[in-house]
PDB file of N, CA and C in Angstrom:
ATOM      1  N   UNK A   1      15.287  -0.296 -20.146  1.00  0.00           N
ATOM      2  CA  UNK A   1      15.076  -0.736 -18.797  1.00  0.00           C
ATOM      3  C   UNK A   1      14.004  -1.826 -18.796  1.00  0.00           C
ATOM      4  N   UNK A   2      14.099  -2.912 -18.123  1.00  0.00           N
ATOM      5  CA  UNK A   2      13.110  -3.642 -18.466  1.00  0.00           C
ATOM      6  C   UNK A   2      12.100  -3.820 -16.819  1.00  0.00           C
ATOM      7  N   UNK A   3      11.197  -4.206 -16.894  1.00  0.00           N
ATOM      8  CA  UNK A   3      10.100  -4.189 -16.176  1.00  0.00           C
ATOM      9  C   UNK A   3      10.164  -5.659 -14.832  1.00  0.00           C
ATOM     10  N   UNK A   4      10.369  -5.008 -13.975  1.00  0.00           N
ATOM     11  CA  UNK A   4      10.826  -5.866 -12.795  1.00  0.00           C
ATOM     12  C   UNK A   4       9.105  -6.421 -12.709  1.00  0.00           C
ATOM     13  N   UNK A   5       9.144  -7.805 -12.431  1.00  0.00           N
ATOM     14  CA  UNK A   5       8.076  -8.772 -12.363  1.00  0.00           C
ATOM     15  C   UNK A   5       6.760  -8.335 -11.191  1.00  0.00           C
ATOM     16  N   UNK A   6       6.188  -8.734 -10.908  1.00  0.00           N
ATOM     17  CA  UNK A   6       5.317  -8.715  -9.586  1.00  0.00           C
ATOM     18  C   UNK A   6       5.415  -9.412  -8.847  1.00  0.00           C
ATOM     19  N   UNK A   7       5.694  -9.165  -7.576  1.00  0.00           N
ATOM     20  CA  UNK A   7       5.960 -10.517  -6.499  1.00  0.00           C
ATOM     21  C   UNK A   7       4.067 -10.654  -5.898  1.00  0.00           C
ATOM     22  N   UNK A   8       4.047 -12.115  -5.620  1.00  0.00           N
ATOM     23  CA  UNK A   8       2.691 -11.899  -4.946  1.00  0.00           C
ATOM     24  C   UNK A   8       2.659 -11.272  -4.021  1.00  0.00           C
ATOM     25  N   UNK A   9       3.816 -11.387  -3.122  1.00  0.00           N
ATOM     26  CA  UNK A   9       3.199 -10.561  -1.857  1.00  0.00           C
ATOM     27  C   UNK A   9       3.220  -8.974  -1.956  1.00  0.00           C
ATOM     28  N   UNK A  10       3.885  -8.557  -2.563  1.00  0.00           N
ATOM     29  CA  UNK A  10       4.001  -6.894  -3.229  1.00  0.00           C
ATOM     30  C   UNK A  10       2.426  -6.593  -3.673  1.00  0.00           C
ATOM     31  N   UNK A  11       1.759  -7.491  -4.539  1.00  0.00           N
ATOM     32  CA  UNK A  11       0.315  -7.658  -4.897  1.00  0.00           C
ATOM     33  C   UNK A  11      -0.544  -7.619  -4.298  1.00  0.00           C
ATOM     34  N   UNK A  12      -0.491  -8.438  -3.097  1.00  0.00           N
ATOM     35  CA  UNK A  12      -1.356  -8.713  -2.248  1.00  0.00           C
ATOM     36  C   UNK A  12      -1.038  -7.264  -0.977  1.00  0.00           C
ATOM     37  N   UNK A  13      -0.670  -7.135  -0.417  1.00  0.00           N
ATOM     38  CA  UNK A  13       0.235  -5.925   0.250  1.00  0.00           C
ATOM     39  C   UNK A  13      -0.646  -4.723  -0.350  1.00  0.00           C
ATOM     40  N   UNK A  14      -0.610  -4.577  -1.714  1.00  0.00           N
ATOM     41  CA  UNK A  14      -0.759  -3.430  -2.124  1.00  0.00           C
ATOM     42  C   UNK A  14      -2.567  -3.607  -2.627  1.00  0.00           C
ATOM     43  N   UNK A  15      -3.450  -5.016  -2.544  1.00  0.00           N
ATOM     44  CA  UNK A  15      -4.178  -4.877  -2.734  1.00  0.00           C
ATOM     45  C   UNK A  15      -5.261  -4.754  -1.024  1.00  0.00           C
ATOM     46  N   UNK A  16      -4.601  -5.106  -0.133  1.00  0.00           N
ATOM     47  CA  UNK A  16      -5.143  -4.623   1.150  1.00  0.00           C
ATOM     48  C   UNK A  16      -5.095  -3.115   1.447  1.00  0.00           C
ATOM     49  N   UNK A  17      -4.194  -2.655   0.892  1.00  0.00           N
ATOM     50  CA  UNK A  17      -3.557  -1.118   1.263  1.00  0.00           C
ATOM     51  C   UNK A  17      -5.438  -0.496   0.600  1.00  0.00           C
ATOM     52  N   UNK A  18      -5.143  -0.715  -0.873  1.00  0.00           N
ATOM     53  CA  UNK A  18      -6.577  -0.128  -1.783  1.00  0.00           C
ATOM     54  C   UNK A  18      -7.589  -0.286  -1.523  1.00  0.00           C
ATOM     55  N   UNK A  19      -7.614  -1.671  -0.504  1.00  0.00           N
ATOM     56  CA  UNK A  19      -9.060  -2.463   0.078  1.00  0.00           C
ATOM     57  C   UNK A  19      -9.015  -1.215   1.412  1.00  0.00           C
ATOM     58  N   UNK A  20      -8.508  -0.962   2.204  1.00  0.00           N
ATOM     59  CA  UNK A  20      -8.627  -0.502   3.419  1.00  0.00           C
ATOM     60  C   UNK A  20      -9.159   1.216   2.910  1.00  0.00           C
ATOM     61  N   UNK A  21      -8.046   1.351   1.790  1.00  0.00           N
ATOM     62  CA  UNK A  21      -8.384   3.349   1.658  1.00  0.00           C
ATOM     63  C   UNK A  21     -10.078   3.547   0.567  1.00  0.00           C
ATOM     64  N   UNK A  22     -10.408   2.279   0.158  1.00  0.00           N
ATOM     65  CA  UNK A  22     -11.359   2.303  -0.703  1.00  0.00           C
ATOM     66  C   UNK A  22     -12.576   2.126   0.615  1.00  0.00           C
ATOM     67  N   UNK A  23     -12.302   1.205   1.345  1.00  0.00           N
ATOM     68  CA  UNK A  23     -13.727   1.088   2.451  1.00  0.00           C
ATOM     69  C   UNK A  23     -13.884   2.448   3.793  1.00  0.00           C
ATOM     70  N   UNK A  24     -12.899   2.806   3.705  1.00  0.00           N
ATOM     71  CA  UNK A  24     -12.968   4.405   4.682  1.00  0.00           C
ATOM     72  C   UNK A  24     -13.217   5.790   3.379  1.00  0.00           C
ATOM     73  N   UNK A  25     -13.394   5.619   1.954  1.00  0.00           N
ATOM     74  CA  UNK A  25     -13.777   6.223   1.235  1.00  0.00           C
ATOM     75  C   UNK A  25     -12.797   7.314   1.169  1.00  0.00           C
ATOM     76  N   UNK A  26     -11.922   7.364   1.578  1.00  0.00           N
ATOM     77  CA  UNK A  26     -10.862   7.988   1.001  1.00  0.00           C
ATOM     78  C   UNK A  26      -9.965   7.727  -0.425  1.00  0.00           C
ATOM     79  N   UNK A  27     -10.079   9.000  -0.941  1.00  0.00           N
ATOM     80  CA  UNK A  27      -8.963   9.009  -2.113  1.00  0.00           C
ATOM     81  C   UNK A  27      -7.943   8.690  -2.146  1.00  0.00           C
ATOM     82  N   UNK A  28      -7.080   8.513  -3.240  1.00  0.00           N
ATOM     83  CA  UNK A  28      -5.359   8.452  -3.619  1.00  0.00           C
ATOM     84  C   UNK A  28      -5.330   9.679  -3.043  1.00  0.00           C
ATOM     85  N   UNK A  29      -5.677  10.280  -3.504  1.00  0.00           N
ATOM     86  CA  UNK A  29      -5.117  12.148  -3.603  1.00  0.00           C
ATOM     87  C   UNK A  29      -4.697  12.333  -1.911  1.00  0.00           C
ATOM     88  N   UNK A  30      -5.770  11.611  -0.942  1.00  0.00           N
ATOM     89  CA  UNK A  30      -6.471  11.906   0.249  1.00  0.00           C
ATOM     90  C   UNK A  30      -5.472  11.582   1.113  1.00  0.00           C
ATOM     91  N   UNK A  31      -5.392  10.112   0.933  1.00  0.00           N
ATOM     92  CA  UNK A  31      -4.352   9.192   1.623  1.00  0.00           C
ATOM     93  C   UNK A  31      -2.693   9.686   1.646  1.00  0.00           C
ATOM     94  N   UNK A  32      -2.269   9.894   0.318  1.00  0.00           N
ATOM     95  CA  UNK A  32      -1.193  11.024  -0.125  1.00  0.00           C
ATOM     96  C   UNK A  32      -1.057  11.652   0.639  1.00  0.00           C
ATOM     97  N   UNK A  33      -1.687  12.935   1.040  1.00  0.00           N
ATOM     98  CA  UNK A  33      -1.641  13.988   1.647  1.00  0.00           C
ATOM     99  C   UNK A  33      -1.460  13.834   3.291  1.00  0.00           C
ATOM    100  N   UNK A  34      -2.387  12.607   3.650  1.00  0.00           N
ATOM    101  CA  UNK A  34      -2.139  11.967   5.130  1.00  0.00           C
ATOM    102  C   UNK A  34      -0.661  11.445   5.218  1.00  0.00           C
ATOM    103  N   UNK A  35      -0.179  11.058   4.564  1.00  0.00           N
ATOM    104  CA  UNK A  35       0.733   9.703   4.548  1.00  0.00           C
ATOM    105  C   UNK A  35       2.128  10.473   3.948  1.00  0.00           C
ATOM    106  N   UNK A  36       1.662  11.800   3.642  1.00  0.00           N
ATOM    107  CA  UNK A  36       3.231  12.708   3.048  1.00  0.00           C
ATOM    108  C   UNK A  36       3.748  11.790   1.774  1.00  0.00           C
ATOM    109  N   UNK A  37       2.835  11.111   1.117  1.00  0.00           N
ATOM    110  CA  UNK A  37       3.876  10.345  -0.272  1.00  0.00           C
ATOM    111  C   UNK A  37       3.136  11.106  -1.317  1.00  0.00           C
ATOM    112  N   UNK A  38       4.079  10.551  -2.058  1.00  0.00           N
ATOM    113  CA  UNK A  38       3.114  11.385  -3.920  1.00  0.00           C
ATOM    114  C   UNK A  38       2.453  10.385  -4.142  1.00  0.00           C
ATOM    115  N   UNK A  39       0.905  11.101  -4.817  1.00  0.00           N
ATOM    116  CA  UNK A  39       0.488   9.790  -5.397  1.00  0.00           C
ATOM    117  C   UNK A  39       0.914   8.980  -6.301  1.00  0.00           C
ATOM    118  N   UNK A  40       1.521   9.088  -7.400  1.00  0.00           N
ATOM    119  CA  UNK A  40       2.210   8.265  -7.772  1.00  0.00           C
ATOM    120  C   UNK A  40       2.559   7.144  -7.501  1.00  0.00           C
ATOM    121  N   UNK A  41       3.584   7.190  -6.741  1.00  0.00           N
ATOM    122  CA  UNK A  41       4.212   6.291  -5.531  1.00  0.00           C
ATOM    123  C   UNK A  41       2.993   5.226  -4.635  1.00  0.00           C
ATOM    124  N   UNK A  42       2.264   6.087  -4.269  1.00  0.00           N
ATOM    125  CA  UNK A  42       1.391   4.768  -4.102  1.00  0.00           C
ATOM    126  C   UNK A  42       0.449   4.487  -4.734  1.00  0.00           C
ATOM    127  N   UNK A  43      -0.192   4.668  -5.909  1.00  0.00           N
ATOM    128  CA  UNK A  43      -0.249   3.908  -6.931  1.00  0.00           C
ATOM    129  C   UNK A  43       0.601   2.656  -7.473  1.00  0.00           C
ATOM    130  N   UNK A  44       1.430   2.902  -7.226  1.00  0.00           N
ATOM    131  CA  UNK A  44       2.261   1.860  -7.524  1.00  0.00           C
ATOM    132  C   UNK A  44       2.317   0.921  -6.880  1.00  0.00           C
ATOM    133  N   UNK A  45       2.671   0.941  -5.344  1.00  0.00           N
ATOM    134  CA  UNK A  45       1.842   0.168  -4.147  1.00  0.00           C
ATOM    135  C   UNK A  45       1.115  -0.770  -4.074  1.00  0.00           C
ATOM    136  N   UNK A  46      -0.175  -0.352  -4.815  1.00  0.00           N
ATOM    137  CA  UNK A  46      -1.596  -0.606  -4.759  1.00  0.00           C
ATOM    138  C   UNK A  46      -1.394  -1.515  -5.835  1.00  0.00           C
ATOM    139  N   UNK A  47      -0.787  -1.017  -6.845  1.00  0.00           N
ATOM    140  CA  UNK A  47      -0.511  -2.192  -7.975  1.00  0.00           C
ATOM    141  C   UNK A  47       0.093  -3.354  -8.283  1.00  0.00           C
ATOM    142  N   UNK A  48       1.224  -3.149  -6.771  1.00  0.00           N
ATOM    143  CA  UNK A  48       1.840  -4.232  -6.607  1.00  0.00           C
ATOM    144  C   UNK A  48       3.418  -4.388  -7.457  1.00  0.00           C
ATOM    145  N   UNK A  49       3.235  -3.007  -8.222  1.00  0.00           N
ATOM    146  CA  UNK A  49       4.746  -2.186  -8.814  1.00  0.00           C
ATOM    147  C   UNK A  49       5.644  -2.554  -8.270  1.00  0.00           C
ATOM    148  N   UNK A  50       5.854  -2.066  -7.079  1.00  0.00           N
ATOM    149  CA  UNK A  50       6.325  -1.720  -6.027  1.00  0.00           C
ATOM    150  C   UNK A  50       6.201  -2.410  -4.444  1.00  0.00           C
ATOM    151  N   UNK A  51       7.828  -2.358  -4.041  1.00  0.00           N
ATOM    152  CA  UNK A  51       7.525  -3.357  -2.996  1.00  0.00           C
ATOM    153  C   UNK A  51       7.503  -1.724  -1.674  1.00  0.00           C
ATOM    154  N   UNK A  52       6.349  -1.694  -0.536  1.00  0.00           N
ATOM    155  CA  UNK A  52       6.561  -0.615   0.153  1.00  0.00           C
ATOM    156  C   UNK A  52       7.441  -0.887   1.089  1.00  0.00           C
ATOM    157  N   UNK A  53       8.252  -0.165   1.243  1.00  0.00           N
ATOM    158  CA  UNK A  53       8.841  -0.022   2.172  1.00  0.00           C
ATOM    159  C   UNK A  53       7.964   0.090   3.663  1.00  0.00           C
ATOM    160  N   UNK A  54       8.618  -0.672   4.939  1.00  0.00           N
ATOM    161  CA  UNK A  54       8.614  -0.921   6.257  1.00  0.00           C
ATOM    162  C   UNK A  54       7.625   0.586   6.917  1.00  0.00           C
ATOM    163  N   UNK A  55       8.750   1.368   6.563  1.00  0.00           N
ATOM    164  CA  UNK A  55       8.518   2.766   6.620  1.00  0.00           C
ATOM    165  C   UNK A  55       7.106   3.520   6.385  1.00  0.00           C
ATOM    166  N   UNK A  56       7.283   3.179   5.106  1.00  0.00           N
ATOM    167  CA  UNK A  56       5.832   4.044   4.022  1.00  0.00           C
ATOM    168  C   UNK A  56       4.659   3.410   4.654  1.00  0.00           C
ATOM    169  N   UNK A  57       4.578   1.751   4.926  1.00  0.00           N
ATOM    170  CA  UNK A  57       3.774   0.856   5.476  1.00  0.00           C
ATOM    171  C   UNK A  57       3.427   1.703   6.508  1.00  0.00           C
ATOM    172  N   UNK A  58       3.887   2.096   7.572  1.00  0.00           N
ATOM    173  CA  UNK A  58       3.422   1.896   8.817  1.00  0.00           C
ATOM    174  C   UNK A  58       2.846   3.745   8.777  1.00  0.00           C
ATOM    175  N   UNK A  59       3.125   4.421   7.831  1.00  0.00           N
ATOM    176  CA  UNK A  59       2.889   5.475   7.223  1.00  0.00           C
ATOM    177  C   UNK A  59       0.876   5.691   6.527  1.00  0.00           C
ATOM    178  N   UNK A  60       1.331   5.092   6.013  1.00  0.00           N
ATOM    179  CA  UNK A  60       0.008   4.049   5.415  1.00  0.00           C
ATOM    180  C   UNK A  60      -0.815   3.833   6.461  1.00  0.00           C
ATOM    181  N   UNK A  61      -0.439   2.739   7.505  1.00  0.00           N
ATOM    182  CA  UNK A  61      -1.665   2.275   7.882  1.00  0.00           C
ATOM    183  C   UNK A  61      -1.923   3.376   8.987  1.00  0.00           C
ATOM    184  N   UNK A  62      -1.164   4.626   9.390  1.00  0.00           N
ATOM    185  CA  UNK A  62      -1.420   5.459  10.309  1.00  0.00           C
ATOM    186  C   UNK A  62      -2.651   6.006   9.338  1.00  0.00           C
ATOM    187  N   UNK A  63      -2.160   6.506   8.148  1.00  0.00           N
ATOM    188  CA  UNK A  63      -3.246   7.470   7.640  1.00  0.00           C
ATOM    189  C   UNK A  63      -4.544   6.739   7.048  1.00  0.00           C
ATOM    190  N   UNK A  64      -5.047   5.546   7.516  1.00  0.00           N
ATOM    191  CA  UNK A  64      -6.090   4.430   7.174  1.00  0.00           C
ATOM    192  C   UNK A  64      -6.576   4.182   8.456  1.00  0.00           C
ATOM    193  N   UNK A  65      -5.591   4.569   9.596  1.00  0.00           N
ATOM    194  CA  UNK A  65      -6.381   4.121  11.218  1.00  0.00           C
ATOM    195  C   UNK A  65      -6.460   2.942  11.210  1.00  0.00           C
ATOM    196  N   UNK A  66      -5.185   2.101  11.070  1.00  0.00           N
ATOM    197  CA  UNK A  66      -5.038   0.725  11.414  1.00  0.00           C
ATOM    198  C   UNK A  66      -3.639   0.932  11.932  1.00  0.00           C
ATOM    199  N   UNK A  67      -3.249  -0.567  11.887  1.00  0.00           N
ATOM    200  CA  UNK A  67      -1.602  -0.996  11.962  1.00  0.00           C
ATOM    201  C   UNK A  67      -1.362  -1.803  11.200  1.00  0.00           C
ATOM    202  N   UNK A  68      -0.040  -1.649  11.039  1.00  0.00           N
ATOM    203  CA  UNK A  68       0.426  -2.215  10.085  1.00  0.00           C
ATOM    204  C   UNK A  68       0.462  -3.881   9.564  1.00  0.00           C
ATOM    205  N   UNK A  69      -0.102  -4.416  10.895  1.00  0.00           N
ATOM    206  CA  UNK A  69      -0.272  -5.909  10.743  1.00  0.00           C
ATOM    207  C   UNK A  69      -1.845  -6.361  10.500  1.00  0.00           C
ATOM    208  N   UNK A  70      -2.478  -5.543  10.269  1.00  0.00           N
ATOM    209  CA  UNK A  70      -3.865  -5.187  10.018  1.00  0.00           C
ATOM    210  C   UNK A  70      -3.283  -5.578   7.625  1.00  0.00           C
ATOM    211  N   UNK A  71      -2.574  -4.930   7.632  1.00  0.00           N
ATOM    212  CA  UNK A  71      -2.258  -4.687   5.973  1.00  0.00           C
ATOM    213  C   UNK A  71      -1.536  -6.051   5.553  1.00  0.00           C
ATOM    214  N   UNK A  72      -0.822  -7.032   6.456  1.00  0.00           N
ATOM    215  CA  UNK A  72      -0.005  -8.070   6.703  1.00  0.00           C
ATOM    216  C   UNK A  72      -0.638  -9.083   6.823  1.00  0.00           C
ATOM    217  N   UNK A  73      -1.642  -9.213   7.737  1.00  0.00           N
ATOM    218  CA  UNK A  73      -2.330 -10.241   8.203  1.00  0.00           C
ATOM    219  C   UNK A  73      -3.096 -11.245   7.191  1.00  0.00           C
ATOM    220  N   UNK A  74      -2.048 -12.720   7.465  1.00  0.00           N
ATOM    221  CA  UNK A  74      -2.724 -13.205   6.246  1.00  0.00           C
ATOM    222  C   UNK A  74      -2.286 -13.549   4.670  1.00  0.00           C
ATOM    223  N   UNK A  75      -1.250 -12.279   4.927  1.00  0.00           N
ATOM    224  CA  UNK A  75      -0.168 -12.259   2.865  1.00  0.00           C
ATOM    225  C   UNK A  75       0.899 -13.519   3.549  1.00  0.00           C
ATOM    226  N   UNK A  76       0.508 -14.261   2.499  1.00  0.00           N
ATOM    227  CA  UNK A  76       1.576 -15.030   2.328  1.00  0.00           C
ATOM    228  C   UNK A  76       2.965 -14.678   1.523  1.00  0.00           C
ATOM    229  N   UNK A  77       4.730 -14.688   2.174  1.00  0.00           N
ATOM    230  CA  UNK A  77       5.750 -14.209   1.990  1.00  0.00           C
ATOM    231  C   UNK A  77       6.253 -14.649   0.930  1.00  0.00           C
ATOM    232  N   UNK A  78       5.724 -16.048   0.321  1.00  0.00           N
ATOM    233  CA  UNK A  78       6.077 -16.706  -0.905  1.00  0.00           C
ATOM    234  C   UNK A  78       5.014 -17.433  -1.479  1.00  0.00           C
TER     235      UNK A  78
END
């Protein structure tokens, strides 16, 4: 299987997500548990692995006490 690339905005996306759960001092473990995902999964996120889904997003920024254009604001799409 080979290793699907990083898109910037997947990168960037997932490095606001880590910026937001790192400055409210919440954990992976923490956020997980708010947000009903495995950590895993968003780890991956955060890494930019992974593109999040619409869904998980707005999932996310509930359990961070934002919105979702709060995590958006700013990523450039290309």
């Amino acid at each position: 299987m080979t290793k699907r690339s990083r898109s910037r905005f997947d990168v960037e996306v997932g490095a606001r997500i880590r910026s937001r759960r790192t400055y409210a001092a919440m954990s992976l473990e923490a956020l997980a548990a708010r947000a009903e995902k495995d950590m895993s999964e968003l780890s991956r996120y955060e890494r930019g692995e992974r593109s999040c889904p619409t869904f998980v997003l707005a999932k996310i920024a509930g359990a961070l006490g934002c919105d979702v254009a709060d995590l958006l604001e700013g990523v450039q799409a290309k």
